[in-house]
PDB file of N, CA and C in Angstrom:
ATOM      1  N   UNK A   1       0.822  -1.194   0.000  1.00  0.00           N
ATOM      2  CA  UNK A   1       0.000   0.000   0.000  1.00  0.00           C
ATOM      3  C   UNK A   1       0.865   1.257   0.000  1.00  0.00           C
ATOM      4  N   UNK A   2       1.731   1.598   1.130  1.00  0.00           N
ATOM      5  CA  UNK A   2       2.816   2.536   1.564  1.00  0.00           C
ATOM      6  C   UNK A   2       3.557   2.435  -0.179  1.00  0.00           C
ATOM      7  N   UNK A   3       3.663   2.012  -1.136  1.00  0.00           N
ATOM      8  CA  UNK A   3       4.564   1.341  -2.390  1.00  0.00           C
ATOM      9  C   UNK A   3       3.696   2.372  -3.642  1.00  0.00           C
ATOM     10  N   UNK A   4       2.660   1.425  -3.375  1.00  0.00           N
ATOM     11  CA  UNK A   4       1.885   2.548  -4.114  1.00  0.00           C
ATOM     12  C   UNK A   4       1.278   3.850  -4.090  1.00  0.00           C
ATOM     13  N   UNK A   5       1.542   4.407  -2.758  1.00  0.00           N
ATOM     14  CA  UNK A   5       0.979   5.635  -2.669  1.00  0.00           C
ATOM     15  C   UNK A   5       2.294   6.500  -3.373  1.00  0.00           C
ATOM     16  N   UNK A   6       3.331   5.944  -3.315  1.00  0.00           N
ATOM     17  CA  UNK A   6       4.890   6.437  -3.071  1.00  0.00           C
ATOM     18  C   UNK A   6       4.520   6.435  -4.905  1.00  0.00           C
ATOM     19  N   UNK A   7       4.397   5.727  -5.524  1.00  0.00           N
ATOM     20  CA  UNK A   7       4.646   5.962  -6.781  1.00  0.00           C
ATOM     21  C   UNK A   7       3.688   6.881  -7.270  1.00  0.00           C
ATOM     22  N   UNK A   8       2.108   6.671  -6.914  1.00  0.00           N
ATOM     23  CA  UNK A   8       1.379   7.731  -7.223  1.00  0.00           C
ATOM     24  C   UNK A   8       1.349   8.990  -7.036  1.00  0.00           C
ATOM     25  N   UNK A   9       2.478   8.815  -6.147  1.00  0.00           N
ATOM     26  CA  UNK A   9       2.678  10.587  -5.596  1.00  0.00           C
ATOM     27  C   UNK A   9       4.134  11.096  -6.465  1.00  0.00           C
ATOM     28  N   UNK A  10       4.836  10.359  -6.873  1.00  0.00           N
ATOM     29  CA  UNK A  10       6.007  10.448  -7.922  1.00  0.00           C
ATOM     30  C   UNK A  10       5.509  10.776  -9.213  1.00  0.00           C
ATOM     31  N   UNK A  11       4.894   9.873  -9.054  1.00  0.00           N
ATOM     32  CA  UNK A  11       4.208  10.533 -10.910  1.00  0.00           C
ATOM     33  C   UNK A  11       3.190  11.388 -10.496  1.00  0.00           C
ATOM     34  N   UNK A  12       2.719  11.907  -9.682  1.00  0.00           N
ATOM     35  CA  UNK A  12       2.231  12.929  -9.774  1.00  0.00           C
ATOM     36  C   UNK A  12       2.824  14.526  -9.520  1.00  0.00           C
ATOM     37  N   UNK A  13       4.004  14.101  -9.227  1.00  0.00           N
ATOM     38  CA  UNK A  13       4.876  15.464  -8.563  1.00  0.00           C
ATOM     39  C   UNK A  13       5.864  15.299 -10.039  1.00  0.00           C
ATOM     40  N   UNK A  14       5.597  14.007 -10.773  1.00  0.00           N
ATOM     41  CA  UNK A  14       6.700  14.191 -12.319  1.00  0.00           C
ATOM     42  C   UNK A  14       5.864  15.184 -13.082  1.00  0.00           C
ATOM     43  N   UNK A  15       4.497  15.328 -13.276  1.00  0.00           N
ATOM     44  CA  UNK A  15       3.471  16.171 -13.889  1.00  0.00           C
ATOM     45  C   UNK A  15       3.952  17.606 -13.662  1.00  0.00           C
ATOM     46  N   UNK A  16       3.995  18.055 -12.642  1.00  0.00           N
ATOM     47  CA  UNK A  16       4.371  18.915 -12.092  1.00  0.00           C
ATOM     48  C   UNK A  16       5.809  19.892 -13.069  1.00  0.00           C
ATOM     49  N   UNK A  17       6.955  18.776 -12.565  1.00  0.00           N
ATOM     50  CA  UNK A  17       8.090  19.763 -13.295  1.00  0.00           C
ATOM     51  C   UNK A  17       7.890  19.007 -14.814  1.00  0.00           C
ATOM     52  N   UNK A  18       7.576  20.081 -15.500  1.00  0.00           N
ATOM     53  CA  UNK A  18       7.404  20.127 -16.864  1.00  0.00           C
ATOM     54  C   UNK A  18       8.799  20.776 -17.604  1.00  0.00           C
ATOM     55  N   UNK A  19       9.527  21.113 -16.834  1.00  0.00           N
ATOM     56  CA  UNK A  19      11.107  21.564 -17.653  1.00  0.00           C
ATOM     57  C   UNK A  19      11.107  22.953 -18.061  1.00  0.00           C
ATOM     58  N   UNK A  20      11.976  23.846 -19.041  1.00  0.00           N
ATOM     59  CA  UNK A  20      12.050  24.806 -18.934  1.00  0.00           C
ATOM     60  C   UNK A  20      11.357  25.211 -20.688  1.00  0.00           C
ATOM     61  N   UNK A  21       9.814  25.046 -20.699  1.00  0.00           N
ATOM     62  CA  UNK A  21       9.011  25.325 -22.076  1.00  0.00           C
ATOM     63  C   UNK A  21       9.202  26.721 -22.523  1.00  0.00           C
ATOM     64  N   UNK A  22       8.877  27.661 -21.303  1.00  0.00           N
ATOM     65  CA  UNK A  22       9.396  29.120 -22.046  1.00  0.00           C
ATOM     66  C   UNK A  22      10.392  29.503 -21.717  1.00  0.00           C
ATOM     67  N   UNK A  23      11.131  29.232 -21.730  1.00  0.00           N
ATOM     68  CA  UNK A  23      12.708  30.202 -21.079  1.00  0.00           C
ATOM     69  C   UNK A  23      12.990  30.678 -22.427  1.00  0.00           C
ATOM     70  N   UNK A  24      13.773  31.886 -22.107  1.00  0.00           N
ATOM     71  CA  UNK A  24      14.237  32.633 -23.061  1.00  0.00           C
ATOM     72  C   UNK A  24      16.428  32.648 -22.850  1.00  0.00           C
ATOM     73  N   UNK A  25      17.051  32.666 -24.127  1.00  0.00           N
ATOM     74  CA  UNK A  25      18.191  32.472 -24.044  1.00  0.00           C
ATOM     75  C   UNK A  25      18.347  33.680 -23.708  1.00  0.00           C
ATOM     76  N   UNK A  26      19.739  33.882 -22.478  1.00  0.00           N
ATOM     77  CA  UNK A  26      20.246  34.963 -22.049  1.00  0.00           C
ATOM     78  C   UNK A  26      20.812  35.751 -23.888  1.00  0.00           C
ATOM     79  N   UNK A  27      20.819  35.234 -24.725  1.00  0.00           N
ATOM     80  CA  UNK A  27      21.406  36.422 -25.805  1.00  0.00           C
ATOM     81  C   UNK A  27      20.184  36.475 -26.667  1.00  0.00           C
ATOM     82  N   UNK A  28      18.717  36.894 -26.069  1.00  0.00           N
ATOM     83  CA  UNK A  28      17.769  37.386 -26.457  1.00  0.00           C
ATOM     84  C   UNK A  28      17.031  38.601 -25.309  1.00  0.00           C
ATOM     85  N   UNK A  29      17.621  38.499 -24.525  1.00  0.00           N
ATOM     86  CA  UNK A  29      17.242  39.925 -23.432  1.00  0.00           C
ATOM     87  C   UNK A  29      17.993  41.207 -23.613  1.00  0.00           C
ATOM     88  N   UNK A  30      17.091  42.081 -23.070  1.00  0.00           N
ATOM     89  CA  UNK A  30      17.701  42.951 -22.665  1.00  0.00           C
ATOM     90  C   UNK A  30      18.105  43.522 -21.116  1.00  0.00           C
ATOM     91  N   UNK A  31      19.333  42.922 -21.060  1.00  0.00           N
ATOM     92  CA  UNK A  31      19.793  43.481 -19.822  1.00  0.00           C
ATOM     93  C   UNK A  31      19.915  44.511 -19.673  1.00  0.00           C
ATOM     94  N   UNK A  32      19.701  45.561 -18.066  1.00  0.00           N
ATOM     95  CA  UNK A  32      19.857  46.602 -17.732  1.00  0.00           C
ATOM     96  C   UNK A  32      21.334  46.823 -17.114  1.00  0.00           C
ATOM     97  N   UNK A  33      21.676  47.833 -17.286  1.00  0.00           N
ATOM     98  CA  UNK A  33      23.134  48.583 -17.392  1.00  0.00           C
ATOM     99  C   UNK A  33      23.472  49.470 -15.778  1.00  0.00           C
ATOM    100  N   UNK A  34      22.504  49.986 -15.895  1.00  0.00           N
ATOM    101  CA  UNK A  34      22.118  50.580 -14.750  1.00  0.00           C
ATOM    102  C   UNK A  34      21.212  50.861 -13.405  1.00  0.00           C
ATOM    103  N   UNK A  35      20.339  50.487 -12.260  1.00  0.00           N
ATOM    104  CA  UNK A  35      19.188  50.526 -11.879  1.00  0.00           C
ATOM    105  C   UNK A  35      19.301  51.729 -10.602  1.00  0.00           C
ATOM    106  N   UNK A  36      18.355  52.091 -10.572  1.00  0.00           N
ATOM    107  CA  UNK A  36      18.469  53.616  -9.129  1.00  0.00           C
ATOM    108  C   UNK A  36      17.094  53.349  -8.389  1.00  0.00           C
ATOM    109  N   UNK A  37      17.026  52.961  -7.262  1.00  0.00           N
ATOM    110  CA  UNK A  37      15.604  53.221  -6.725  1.00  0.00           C
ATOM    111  C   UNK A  37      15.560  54.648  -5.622  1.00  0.00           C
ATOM    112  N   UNK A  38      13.911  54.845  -5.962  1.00  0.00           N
ATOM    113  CA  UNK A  38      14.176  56.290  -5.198  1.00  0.00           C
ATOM    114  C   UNK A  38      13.063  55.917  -4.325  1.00  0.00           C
ATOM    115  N   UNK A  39      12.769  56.678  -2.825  1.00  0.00           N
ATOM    116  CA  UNK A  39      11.546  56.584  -2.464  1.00  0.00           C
ATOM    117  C   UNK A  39      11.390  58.000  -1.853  1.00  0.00           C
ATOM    118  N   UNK A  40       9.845  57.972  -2.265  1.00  0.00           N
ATOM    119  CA  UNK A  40       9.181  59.077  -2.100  1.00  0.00           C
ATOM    120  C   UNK A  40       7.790  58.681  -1.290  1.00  0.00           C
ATOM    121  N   UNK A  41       7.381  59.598   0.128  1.00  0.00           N
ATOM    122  CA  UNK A  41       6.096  59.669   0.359  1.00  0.00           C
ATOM    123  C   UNK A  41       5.500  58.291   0.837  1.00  0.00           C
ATOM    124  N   UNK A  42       6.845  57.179   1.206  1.00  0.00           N
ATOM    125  CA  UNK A  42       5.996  56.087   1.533  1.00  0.00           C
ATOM    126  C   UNK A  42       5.854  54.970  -0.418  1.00  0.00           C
ATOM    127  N   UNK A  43       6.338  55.261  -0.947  1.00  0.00           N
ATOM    128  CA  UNK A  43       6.504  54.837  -2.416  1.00  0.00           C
ATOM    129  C   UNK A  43       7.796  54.541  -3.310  1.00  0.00           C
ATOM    130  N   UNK A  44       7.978  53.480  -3.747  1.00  0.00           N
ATOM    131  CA  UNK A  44       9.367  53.642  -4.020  1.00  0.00           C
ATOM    132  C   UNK A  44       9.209  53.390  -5.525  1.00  0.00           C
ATOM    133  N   UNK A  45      10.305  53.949  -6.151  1.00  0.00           N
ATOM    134  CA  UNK A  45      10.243  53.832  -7.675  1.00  0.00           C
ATOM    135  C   UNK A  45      11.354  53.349  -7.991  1.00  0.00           C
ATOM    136  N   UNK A  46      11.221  52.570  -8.978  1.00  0.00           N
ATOM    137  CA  UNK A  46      12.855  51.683  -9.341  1.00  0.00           C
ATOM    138  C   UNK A  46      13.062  51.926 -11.347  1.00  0.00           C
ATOM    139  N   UNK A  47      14.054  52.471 -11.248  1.00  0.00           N
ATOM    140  CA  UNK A  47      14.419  53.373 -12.435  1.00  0.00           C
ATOM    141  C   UNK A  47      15.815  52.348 -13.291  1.00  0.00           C
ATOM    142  N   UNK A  48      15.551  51.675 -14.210  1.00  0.00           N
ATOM    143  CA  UNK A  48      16.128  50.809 -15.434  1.00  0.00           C
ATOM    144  C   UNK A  48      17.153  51.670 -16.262  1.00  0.00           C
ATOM    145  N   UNK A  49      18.181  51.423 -16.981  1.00  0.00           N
ATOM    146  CA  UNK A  49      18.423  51.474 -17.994  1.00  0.00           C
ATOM    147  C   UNK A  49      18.928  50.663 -18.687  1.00  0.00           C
ATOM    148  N   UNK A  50      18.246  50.311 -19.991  1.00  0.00           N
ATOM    149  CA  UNK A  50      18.464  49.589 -20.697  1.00  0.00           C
ATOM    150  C   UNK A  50      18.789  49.880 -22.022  1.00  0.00           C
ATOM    151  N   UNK A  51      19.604  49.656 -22.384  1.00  0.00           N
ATOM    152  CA  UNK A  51      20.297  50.043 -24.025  1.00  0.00           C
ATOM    153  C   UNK A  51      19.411  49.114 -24.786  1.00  0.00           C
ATOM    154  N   UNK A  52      19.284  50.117 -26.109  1.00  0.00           N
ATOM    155  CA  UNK A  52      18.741  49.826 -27.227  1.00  0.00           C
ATOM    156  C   UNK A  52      19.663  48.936 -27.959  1.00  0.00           C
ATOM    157  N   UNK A  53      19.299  47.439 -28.447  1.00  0.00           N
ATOM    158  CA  UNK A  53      20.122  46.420 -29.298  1.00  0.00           C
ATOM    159  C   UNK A  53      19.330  46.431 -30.451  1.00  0.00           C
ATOM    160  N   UNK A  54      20.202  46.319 -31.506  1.00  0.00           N
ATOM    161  CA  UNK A  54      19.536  46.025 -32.628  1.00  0.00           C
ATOM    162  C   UNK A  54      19.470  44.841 -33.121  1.00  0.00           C
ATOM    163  N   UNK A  55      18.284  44.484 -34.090  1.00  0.00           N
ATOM    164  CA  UNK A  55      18.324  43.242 -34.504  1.00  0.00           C
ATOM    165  C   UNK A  55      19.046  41.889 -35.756  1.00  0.00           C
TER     166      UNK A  55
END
């Protein structure tokens, strides 16, 4: 009993990790260069820069 719960719960936790379907290759992003966060008033703002790549 303890045998089979063990496998039904294996293949059911194999369902689970499905692998990496959308990942994107690191030399299709755009990484940021720079980041600054500021806070204001109880609010914080987080400020990117990211260079323009061409295609």
């Amino acid at each position: 009993m303890k045998l089979k719960l063990k496998i039904c719960s294996s293949m059911f936790l194999l369902l689970l990790l499905n692998g990496c379907w959308d990942n994107k290759d690191i030399n299709h992003r755009a990484l940021p260069i720079a980041m600054g966060i500021a806070y204001d008033k109880g609010n914080y703002t987080v400020y990117l820069d990211i260079p323009k790549v061409s295609a």
